[in-house]
C-alpha atoms as a PDB file:
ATOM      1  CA  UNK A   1     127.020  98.707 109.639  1.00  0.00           C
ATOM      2  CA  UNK A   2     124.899  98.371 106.481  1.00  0.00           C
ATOM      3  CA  UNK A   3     127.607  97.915 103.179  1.00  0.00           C
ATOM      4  CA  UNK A   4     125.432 100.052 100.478  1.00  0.00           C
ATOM      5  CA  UNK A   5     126.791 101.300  97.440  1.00  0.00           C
ATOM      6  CA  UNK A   6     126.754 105.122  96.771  1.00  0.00           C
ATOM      7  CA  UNK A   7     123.188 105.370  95.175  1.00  0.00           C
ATOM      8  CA  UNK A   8     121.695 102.839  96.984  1.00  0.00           C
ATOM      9  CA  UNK A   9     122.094 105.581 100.337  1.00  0.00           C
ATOM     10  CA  UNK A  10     119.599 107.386  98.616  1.00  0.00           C
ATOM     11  CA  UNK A  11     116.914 104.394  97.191  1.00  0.00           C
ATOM     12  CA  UNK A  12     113.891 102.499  98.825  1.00  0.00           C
ATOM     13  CA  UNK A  13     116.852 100.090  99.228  1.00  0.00           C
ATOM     14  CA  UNK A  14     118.463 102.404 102.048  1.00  0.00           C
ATOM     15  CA  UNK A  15     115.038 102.524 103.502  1.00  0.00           C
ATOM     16  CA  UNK A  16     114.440  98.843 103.430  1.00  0.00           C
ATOM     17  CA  UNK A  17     118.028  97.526 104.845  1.00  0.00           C
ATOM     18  CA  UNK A  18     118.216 100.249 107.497  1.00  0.00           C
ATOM     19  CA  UNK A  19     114.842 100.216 108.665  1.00  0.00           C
ATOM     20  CA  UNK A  20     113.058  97.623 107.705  1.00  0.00           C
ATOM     21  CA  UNK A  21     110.041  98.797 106.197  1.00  0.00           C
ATOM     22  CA  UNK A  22     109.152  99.236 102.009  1.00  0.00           C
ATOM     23  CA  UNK A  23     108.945 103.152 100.707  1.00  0.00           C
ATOM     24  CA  UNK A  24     106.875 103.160  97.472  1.00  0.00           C
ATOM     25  CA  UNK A  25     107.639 104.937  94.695  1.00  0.00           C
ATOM     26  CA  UNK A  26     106.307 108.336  93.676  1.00  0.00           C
ATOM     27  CA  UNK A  27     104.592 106.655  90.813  1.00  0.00           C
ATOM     28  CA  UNK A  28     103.414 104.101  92.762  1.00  0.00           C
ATOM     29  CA  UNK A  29     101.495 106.668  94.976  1.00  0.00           C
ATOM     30  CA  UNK A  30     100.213 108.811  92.465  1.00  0.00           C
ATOM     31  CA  UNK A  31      99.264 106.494  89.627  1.00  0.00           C
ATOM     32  CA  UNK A  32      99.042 102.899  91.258  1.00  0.00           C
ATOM     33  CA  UNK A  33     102.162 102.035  88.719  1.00  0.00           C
ATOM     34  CA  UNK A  34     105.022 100.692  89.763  1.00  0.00           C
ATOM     35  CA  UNK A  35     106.964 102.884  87.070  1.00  0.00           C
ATOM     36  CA  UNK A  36     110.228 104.752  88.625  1.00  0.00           C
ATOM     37  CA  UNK A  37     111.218 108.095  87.989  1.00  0.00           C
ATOM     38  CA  UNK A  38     114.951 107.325  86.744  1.00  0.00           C
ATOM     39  CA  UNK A  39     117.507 109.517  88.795  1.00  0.00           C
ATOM     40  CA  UNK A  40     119.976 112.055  86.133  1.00  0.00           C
ATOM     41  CA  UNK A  41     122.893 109.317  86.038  1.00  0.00           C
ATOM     42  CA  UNK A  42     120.424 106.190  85.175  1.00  0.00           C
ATOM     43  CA  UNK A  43     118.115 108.036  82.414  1.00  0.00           C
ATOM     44  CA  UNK A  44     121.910 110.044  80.958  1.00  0.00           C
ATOM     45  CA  UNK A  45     124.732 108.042  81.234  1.00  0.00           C
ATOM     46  CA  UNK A  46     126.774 110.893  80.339  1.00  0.00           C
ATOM     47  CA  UNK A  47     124.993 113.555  81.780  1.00  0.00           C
ATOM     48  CA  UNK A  48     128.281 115.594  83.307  1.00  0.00           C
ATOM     49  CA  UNK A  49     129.513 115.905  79.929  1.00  0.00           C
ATOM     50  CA  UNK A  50     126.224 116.771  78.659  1.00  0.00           C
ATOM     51  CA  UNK A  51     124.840 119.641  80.934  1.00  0.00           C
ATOM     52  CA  UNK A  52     122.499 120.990  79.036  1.00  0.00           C
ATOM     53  CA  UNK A  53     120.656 117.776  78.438  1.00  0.00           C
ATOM     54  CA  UNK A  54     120.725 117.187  81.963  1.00  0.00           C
ATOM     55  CA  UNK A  55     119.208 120.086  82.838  1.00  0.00           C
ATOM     56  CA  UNK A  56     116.304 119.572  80.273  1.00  0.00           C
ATOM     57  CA  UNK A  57     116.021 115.850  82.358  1.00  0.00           C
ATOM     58  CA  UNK A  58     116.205 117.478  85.370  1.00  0.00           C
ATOM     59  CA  UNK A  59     113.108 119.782  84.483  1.00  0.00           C
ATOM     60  CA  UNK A  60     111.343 117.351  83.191  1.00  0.00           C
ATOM     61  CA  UNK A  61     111.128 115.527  86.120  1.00  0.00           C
ATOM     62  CA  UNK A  62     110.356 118.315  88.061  1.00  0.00           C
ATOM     63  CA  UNK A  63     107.585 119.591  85.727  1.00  0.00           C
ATOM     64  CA  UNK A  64     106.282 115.808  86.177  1.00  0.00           C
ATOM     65  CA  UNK A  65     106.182 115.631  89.644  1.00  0.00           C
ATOM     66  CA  UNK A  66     104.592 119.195  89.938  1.00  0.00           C
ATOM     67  CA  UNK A  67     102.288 118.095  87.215  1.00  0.00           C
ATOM     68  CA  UNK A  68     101.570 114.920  89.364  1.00  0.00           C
ATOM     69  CA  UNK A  69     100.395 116.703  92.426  1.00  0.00           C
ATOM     70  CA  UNK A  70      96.491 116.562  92.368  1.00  0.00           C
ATOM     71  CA  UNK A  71      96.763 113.016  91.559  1.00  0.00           C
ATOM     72  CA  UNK A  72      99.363 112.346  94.541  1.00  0.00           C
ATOM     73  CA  UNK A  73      97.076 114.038  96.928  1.00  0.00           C
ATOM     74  CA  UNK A  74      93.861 112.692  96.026  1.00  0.00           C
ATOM     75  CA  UNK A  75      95.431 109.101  96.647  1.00  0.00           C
ATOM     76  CA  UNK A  76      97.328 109.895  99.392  1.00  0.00           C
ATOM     77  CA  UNK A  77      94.785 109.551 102.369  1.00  0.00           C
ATOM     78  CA  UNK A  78      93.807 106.116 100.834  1.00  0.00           C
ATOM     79  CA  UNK A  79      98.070 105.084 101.424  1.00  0.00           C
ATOM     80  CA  UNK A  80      98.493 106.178 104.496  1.00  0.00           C
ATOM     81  CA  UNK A  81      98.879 103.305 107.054  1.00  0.00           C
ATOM     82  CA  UNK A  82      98.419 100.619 104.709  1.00  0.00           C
ATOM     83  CA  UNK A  83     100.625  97.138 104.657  1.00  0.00           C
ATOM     84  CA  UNK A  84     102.615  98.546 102.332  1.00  0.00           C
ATOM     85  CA  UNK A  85     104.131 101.064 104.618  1.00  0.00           C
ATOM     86  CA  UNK A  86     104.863  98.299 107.007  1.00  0.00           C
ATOM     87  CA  UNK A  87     108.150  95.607 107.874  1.00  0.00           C
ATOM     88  CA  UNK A  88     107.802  93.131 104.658  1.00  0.00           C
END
């Protein structure tokens, strides 16, 4: 049994310990930039006292990764099958 904390169930962590192999980031996909997309509790500290502010995060990120499309699939047949998707 893998000991993980909470968030790390859901990070390229998870992916990594459980089976082995390296999941890039969205970023890293569709802009060659190893800049994450910080998940609601990292970019707000407080964001279930602050809803509304949350929200706007959450849309913004959503707007970004809708925004981020064309440029995700124009790279993507170039990622497919390379090292990186591979056992480190």
């Amino acid at each position: 049994m893998i000991s993980l904390s909470p968030w790390e169930w859901v990070t390229e962590r998870f992916i990594e310990k459980q089976f082995g192999l390296i999941a890039p980031l969205f970023q890293e996909i569709a802009f060659d930039k190893e800049v994450p997309i910080l998940d609601l509790h990292e970019a707000l500290s407080d964001w279930e006292r602050n809803i509304t502010e949350a929200r706007a995060y959450v849309a913004q990120v959503i707007e970004h990764i809708w925004e981020s499309m064309p440029a995700l699939m124009a790279r993507l047949p170039r990622i497919q099958g390379t090292p990186r998707s591979f056992k480190p």
